[in-house]
C-alpha atoms as a PDB file:
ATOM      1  CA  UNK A   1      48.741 -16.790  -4.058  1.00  0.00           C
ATOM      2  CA  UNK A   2      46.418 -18.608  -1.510  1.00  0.00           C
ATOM      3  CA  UNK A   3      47.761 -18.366   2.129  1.00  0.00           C
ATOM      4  CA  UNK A   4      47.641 -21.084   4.325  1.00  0.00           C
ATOM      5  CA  UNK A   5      45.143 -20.821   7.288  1.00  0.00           C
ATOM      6  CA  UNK A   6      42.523 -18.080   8.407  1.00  0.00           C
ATOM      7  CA  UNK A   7      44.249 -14.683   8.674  1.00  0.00           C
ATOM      8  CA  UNK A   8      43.776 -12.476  12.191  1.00  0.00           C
ATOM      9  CA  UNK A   9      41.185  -9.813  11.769  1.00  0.00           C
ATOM     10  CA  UNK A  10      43.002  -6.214  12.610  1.00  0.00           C
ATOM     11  CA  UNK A  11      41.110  -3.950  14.739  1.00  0.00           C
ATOM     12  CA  UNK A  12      38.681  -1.821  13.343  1.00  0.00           C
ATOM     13  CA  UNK A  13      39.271   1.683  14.025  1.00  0.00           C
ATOM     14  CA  UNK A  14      37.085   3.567  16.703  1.00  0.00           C
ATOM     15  CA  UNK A  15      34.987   5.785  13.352  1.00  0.00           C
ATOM     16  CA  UNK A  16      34.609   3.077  11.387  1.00  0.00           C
ATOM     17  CA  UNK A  17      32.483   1.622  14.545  1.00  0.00           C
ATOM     18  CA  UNK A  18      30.341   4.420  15.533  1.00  0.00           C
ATOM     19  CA  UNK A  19      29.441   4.321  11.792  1.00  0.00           C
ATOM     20  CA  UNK A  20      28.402   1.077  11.594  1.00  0.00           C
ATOM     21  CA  UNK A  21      26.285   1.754  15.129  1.00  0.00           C
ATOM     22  CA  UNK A  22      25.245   4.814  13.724  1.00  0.00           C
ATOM     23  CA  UNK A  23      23.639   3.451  10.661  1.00  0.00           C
ATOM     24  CA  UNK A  24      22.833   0.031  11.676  1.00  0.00           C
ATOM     25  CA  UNK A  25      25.431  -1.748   8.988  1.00  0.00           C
ATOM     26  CA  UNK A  26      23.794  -5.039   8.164  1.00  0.00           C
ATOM     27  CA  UNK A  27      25.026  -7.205   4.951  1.00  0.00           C
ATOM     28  CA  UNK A  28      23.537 -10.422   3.184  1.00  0.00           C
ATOM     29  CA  UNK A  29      25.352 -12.193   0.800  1.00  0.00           C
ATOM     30  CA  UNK A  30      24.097 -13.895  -3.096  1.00  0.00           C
ATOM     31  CA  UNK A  31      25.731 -16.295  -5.188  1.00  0.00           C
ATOM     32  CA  UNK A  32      26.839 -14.372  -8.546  1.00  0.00           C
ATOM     33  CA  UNK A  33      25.401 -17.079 -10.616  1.00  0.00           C
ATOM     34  CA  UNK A  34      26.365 -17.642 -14.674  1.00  0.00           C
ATOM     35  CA  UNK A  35      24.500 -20.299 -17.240  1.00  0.00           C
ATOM     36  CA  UNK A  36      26.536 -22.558 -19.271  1.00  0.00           C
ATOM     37  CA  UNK A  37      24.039 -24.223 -22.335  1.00  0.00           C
ATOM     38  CA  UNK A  38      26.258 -27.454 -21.439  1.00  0.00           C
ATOM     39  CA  UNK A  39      26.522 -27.340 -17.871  1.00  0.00           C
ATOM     40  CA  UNK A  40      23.405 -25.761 -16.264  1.00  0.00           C
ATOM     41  CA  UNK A  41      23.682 -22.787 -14.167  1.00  0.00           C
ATOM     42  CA  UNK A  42      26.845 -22.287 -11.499  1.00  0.00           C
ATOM     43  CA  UNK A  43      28.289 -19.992  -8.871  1.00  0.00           C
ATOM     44  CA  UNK A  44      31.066 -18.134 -10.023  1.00  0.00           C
ATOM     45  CA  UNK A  45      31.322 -15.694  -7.107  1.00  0.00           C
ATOM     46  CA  UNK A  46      29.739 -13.424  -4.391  1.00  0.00           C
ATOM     47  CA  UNK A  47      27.616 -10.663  -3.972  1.00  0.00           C
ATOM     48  CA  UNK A  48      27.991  -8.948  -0.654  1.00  0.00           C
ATOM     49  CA  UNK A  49      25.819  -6.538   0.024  1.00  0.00           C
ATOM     50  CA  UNK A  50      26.215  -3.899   2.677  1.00  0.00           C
ATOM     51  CA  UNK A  51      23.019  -2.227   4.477  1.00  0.00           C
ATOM     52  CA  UNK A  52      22.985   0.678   5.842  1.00  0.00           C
ATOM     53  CA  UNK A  53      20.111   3.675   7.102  1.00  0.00           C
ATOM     54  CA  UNK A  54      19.897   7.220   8.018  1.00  0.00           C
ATOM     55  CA  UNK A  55      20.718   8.685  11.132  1.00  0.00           C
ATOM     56  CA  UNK A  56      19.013  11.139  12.783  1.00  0.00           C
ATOM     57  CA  UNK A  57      18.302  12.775   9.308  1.00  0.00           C
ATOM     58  CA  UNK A  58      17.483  16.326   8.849  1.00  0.00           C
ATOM     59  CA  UNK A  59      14.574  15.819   6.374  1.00  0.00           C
ATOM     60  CA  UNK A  60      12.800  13.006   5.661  1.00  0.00           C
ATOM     61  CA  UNK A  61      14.900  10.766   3.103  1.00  0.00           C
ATOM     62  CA  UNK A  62      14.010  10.088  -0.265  1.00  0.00           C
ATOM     63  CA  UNK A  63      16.356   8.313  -2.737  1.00  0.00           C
ATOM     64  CA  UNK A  64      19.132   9.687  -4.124  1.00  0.00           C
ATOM     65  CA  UNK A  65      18.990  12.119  -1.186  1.00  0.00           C
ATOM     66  CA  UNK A  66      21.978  14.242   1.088  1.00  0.00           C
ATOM     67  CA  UNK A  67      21.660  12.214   3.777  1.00  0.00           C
ATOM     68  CA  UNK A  68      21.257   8.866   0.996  1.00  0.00           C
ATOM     69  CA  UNK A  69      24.590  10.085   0.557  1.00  0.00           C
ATOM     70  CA  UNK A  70      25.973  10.502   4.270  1.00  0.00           C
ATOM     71  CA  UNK A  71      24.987   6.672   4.587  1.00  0.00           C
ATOM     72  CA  UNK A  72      26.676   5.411   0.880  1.00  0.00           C
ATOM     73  CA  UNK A  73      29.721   7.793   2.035  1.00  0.00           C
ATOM     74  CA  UNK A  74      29.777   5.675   5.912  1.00  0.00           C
ATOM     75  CA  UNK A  75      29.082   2.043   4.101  1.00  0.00           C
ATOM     76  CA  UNK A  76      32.092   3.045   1.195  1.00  0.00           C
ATOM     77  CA  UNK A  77      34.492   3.416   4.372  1.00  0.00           C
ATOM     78  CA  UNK A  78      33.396   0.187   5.688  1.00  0.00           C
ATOM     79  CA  UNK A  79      33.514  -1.587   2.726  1.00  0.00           C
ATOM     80  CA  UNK A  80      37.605  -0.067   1.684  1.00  0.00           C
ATOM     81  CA  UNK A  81      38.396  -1.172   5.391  1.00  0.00           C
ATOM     82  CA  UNK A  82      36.822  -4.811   4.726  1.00  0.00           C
ATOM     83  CA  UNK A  83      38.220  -5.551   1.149  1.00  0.00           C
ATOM     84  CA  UNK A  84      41.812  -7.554   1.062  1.00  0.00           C
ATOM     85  CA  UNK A  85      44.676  -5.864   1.052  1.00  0.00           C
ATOM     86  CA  UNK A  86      47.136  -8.201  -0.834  1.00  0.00           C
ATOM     87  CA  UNK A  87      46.031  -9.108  -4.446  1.00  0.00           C
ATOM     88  CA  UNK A  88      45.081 -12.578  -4.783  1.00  0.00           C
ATOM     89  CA  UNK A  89      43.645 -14.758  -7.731  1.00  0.00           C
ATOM     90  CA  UNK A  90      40.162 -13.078  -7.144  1.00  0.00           C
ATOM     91  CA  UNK A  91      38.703  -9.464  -7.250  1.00  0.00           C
ATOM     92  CA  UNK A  92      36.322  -7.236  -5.406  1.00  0.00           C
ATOM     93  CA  UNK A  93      34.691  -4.681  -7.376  1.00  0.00           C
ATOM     94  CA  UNK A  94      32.213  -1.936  -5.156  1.00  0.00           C
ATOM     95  CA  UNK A  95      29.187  -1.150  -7.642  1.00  0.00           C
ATOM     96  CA  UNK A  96      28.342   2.479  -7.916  1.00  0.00           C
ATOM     97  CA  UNK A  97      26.120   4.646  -6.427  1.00  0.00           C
ATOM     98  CA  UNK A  98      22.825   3.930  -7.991  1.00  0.00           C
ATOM     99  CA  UNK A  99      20.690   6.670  -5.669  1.00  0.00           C
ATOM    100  CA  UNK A 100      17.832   4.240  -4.719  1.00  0.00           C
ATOM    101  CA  UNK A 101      15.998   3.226  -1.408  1.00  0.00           C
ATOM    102  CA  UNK A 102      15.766  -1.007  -0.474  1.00  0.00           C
ATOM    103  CA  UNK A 103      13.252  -1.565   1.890  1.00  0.00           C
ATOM    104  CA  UNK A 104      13.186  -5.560   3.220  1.00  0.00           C
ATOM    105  CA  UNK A 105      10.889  -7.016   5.816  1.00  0.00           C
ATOM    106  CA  UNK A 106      14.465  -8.614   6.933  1.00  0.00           C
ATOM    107  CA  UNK A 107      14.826  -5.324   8.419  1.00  0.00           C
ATOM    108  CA  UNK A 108      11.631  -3.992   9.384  1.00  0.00           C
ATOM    109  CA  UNK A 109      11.033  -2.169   5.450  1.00  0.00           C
ATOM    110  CA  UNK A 110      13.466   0.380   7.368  1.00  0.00           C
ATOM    111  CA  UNK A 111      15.120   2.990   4.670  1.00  0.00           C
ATOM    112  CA  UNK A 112      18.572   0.688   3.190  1.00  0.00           C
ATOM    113  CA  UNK A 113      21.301   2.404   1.218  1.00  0.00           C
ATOM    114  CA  UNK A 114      22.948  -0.404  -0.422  1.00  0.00           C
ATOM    115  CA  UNK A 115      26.732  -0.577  -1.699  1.00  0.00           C
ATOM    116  CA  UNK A 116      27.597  -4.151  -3.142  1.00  0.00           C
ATOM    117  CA  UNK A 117      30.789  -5.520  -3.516  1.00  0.00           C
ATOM    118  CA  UNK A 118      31.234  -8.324  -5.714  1.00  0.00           C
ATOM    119  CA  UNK A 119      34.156 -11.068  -5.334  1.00  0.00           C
ATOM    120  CA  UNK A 120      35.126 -13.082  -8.664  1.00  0.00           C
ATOM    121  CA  UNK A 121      37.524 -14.712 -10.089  1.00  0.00           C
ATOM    122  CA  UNK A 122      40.700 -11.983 -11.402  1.00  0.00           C
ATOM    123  CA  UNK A 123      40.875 -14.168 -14.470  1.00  0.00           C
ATOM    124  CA  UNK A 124      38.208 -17.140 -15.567  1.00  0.00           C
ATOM    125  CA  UNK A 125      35.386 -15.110 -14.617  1.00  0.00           C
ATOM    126  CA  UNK A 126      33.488 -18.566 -15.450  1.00  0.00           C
ATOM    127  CA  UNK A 127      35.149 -20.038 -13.431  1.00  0.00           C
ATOM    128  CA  UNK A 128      33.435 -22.166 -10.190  1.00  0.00           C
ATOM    129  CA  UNK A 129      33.597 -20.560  -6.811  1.00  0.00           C
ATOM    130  CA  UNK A 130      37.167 -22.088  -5.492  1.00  0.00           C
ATOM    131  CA  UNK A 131      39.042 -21.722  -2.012  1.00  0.00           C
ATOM    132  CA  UNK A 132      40.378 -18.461  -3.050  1.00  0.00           C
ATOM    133  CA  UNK A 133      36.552 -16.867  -3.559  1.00  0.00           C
ATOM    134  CA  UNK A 134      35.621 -18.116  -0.099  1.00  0.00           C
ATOM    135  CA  UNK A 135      37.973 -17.096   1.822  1.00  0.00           C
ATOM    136  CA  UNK A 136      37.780 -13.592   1.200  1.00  0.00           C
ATOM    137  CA  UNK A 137      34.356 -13.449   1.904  1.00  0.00           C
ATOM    138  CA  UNK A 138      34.914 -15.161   5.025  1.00  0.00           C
ATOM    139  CA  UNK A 139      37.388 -12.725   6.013  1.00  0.00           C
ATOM    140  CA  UNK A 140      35.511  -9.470   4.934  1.00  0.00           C
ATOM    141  CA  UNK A 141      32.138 -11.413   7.004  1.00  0.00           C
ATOM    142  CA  UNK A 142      35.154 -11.600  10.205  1.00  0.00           C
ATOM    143  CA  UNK A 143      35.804  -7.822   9.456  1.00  0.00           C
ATOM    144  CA  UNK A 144      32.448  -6.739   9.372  1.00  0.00           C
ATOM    145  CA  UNK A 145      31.571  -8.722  12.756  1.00  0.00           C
ATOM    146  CA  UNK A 146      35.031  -6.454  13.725  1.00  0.00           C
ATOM    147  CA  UNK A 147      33.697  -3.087  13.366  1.00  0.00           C
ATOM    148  CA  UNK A 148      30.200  -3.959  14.404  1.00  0.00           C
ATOM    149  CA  UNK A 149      27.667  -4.788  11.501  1.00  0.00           C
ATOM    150  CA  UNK A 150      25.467  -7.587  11.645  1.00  0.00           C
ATOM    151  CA  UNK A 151      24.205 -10.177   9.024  1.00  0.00           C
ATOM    152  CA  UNK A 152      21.191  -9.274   7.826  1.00  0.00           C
ATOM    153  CA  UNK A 153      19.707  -7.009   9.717  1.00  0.00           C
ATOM    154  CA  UNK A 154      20.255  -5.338  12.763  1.00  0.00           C
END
């Protein structure tokens, strides 16, 4: 199922943009780690997480809040326009909602919504990070360069 070279990264369309402006889409990405008694502990996959804060809210945000939700709504779009089309030998998964503020000095302990995605193996979850694993997080990093979001913070 593995293609052969790096794919072209499609233009982003002009909304998906100003939301990533907008709410100053950052991402940082984790090692999805598992512990074999035999083997020690070993990356299996990827967390990516995307980053995103309020604009121009009406109230002041607290978590779980309308405008929480205005930002998790703007970082879901992002995150469908980012994930592979084609079905490979891995899978992306987009956690829930879970309604909480991050606050990192990365990003000046500004107000984060966070949506992760995580990229694993479709079968072996167990399984070492392969080729497959890293190149779709390669290409949703290319894609979120595309519509304007920045590694770790803005």
């Amino acid at each position: 199922m593995e293609g052969r070279g790096r794919s072209a990264v499609r233009a982003p369309p002009a909304a998906l943009q100003q939301l990533a402006k907008q709410h100053q889409v950052c991402w940082e990405v984790w090692p999805l780690r598992h512990v074999d008694p035999s083997s020690g502990m070993r990356a299996v996959g990827y967390q990516l997480e995307l980053l995103g804060t309020h604009h121009e809210p009406a109230h002041t945000p607290g978590p779980g809040c309308d405008e929480c939700v205005h930002v998790y709504d703007a970082l879901r779009q992002i995150a469908e326009w980012i994930l592979p089309k084609q079905e490979r030998d891995s899978v992306y998964r987009v956690a829930v909602f879970d309604h909480a503020m991050r606050f990192s000095p990365r990003r000046g302990f500004r107000k984060d919504v966070e949506l992760v995605v995580s990229i694993q193996h479709r079968i072996g979850l167990t399984d070492p990070v392969d080729a497959c694993e890293i190149r779709c997080l390669r290409e949703m990093e290319d894609s979120l360069h595309a519509v304007g979001a920045r590694k770790q913070h803005w």
